[in-house]
Protein backbone atom coordinates (compact mmCIF):
# COMPACT_ATOMS: atom_id res chain seq x y z
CA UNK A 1 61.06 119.57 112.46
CA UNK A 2 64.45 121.17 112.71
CA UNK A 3 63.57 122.35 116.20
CA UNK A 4 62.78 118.49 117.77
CA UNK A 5 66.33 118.61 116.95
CA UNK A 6 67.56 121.04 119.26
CA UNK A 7 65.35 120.21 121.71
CA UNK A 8 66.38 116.45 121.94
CA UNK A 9 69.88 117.78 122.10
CA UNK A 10 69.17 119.87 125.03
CA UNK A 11 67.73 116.60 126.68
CA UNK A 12 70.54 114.53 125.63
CA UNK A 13 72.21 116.93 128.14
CA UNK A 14 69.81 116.93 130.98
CA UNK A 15 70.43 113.37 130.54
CA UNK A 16 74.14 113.43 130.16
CA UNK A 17 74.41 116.28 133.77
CA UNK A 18 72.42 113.38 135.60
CA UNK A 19 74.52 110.52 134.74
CA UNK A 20 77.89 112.18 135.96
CA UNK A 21 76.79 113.63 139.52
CA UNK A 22 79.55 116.06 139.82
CA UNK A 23 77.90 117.98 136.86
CA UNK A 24 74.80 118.41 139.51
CA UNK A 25 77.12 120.76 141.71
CA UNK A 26 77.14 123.63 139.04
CA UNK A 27 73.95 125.89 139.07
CA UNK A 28 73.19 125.43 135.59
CA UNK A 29 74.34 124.57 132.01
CA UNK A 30 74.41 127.07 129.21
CA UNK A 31 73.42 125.52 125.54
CA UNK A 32 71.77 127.09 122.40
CA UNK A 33 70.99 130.68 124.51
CA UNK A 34 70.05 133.92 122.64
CA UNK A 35 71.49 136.58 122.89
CA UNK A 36 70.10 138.09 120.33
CA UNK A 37 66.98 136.54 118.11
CA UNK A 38 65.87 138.48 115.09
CA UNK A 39 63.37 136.27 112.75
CA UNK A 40 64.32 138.98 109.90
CA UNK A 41 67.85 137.74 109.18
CA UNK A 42 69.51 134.64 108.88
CA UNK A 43 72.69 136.15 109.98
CA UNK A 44 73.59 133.68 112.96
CA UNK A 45 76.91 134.01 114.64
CA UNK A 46 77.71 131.61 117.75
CA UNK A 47 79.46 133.02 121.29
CA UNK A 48 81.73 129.35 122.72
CA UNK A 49 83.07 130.40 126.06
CA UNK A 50 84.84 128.14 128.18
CA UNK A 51 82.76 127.70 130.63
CA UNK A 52 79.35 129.57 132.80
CA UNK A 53 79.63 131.70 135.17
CA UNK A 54 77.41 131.47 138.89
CA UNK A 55 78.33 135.04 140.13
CA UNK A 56 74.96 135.88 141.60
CA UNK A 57 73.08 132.98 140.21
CA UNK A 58 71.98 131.37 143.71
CA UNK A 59 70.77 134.49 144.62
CA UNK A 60 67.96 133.90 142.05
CA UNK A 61 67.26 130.51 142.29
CA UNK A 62 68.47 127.54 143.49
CA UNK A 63 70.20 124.89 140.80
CA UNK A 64 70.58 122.68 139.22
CA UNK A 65 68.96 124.20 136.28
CA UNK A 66 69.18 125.93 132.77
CA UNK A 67 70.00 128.56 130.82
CA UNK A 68 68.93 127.38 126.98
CA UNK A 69 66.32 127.58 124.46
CA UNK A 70 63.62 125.58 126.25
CA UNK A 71 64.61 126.87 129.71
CA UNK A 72 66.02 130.05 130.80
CA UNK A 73 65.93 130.34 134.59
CA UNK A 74 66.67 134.25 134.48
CA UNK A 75 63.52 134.55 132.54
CA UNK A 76 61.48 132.04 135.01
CA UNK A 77 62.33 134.01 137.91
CA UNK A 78 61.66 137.50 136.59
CA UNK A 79 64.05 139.35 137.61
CA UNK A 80 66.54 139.79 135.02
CA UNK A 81 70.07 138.76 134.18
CA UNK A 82 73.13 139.35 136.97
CA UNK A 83 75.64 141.76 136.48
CA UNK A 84 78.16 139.47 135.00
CA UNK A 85 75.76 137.86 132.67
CA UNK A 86 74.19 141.06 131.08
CA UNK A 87 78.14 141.66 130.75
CA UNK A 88 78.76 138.96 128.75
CA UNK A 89 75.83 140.01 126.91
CA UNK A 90 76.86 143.88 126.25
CA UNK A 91 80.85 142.10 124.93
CA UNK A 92 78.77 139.96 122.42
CA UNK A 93 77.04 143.01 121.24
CA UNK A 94 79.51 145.01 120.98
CA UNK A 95 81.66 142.35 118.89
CA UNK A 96 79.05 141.18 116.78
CA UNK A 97 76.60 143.84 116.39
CA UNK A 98 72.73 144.29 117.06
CA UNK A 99 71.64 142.72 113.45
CA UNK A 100 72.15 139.28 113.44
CA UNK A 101 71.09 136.48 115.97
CA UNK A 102 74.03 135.61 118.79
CA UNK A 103 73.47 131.93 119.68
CA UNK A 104 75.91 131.56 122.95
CA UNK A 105 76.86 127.79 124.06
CA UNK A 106 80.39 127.16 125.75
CA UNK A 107 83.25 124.40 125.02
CA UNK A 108 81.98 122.99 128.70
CA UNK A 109 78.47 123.46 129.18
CA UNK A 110 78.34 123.48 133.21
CA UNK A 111 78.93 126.80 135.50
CA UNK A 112 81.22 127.61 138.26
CA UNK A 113 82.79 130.83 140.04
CA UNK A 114 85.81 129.96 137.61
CA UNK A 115 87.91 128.25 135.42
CA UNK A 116 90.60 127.47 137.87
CA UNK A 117 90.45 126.73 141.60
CA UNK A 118 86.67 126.87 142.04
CA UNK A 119 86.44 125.06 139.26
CA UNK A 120 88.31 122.22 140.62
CA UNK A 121 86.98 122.20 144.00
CA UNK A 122 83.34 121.92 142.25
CA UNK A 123 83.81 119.32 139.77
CA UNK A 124 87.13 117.42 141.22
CA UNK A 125 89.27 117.68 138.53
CA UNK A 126 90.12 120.72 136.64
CA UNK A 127 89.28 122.45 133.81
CA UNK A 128 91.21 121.64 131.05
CA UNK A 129 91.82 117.60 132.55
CA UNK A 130 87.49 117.58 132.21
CA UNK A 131 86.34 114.36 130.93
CA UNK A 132 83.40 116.42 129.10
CA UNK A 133 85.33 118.29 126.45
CA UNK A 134 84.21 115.34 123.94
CA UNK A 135 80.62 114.99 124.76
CA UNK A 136 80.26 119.29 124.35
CA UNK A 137 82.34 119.17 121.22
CA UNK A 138 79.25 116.46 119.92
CA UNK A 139 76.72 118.74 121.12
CA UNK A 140 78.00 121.82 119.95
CA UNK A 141 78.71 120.27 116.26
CA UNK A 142 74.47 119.67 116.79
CA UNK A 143 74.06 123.35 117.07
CA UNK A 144 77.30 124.18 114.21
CA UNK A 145 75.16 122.11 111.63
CA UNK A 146 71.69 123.75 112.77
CA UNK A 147 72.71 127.38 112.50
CA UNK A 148 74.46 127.27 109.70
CA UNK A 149 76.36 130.57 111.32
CA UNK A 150 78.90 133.11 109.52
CA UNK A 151 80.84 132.84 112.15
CA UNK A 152 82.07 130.39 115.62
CA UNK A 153 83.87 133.10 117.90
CA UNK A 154 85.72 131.78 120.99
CA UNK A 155 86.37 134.34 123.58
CA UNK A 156 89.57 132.42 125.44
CA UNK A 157 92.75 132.32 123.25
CA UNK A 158 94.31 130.05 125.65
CA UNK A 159 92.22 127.34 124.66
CA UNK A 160 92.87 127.00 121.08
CA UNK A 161 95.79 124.54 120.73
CA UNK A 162 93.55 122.14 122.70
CA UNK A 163 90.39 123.32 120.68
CA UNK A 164 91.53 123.02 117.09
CA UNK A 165 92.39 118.96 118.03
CA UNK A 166 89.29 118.67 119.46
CA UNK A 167 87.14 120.40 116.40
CA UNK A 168 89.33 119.03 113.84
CA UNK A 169 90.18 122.90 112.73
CA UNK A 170 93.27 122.00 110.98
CA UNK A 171 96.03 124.85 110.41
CA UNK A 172 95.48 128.47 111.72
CA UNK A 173 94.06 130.37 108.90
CA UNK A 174 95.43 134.03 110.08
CA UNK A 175 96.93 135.30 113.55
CA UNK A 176 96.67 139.02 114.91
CA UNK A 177 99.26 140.12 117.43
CA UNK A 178 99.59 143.50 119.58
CA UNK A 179 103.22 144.05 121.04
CA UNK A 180 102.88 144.46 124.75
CA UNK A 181 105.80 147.01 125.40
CA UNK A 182 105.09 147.09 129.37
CA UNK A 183 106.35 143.32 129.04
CA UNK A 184 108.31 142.94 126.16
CA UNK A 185 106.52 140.45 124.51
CA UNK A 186 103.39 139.92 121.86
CA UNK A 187 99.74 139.23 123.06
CA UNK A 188 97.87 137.18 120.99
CA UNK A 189 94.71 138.61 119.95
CA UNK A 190 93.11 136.70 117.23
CA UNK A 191 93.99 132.92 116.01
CA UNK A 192 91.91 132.27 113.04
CA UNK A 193 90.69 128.80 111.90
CA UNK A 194 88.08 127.09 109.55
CA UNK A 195 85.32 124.52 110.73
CA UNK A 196 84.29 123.15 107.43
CA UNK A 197 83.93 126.53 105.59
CA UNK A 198 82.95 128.43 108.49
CA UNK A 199 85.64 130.83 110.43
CA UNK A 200 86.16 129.46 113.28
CA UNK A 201 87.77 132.48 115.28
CA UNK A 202 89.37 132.56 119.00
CA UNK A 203 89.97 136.11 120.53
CA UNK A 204 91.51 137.31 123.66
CA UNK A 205 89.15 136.73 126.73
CA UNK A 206 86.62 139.56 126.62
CA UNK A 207 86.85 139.79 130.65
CA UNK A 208 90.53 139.47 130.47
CA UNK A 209 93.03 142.91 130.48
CA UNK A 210 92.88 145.07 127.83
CA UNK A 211 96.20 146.73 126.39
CA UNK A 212 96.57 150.46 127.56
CA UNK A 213 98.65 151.68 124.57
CA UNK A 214 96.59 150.18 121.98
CA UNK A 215 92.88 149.78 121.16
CA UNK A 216 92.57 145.57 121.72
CA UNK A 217 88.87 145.56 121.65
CA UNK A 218 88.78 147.58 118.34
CA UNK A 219 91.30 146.37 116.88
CA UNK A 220 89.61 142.20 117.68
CA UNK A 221 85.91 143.99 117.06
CA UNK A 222 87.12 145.12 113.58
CA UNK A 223 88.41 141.99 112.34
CA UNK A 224 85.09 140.12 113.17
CA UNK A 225 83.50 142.98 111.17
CA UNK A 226 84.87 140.88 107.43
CA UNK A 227 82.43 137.87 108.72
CA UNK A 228 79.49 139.42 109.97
């Protein structure tokens, strides 16, 4: 069944966080989690973040643990989703819409504070020098070829040179750009690729700054409208 398949990838991770002890120092890793699940519509978009966040998350339990399909350890403990999760939750939302299912997974799986310094000081190396880029990338493919989804968005333009090597995305399919007067320069908003017939989309970081003399989050929210 179609599901053993998810599951055993989910356990190919357990396996994978116990072989490489550093990965035990996170609270939990993030794979195949829904955001949304409607059984009405096969409508499936996927979230790919860089990385979990643990803003609260010891306060509800202690780790290592899980926040996937099989296991969700906000559910197990009853008492719902920290402030910077249900966050990440509204931005999806309000991207992708209420009518389709939002599968979220992230380009590394494991959680930290951050992507920089507490990164580092966690795991011992940083973030984008991670020797687990590859093994995520196989993982995630596993989840690419089970949803079938209209669309891969990555909140986290700065990762997309490195990305589109790494997925084999080939050349950028479209770009959208807002001028950033305050600085004199262009912010990237929107690099647009293609996973094997699927837009593969990166967007400015949904936590990061949003432009005061333009509408960024429309303007990002109604180009992911063509794919939804």
């Amino acid at each position: 069944m179609k599901m053993d398949f998810i599951e055993e990838t989910i356990l190919n991770i357990r396996e994978h966080t116990m072989q490489n002890p550093e990965l035990l120092n996170a609270h939990h890793f993030t794979f195949d989690l829904k955001i949304q699940d409607h059984t009405q519509t096969t409508n499936n978009y996927i979230v790919i973040g860089l990385n979990p966040g643990e803003t609260g998350c010891y306060q509800i339990c202690e780790g290592p643990t899980e926040e996937s399909s099989l296991k969700d350890f906000f559910i197990d403990a009853g008492l719902g989703k920290t402030r910077s999760a249900t966050r990440w939750s509204d931005c999806a939302e309000y991207f992708l819409g209420t009518n389709g299912n939002i599968i979220a997974t992230n380009f590394f799986f494991w959680s930290s504070r951050n992507s920089t310094s507490e990164f580092t000081k966690k795991f011992s190396y940083q973030y984008i020098r991670n020797p687990h880029f590859d093994f995520c990338r196989d993982m995630n493919i596993r989840l690419f070829d089970y949803y079938k989804p209209n669309v891969i968005v990555a909140p986290g333009i700065s990762m997309s040179q490195l990305m589109k090597k790494k997925y084999n995305l080939g050349q950028m399919v479209n770009q959208l750009t807002n001028f950033d007067h305050s600085n004199n320069r262009n912010i990237r908003l929107i690099e647009h690729y293609d996973y094997q017939g699927i837009p593969f989309i990166f967007t400015k970081h949904w936590t990061a700054r949003w432009g005061a003399n333009t509408d960024e989050k429309a303007q990002i929210k109604e180009y992911l409208e063509d794919y939804l």
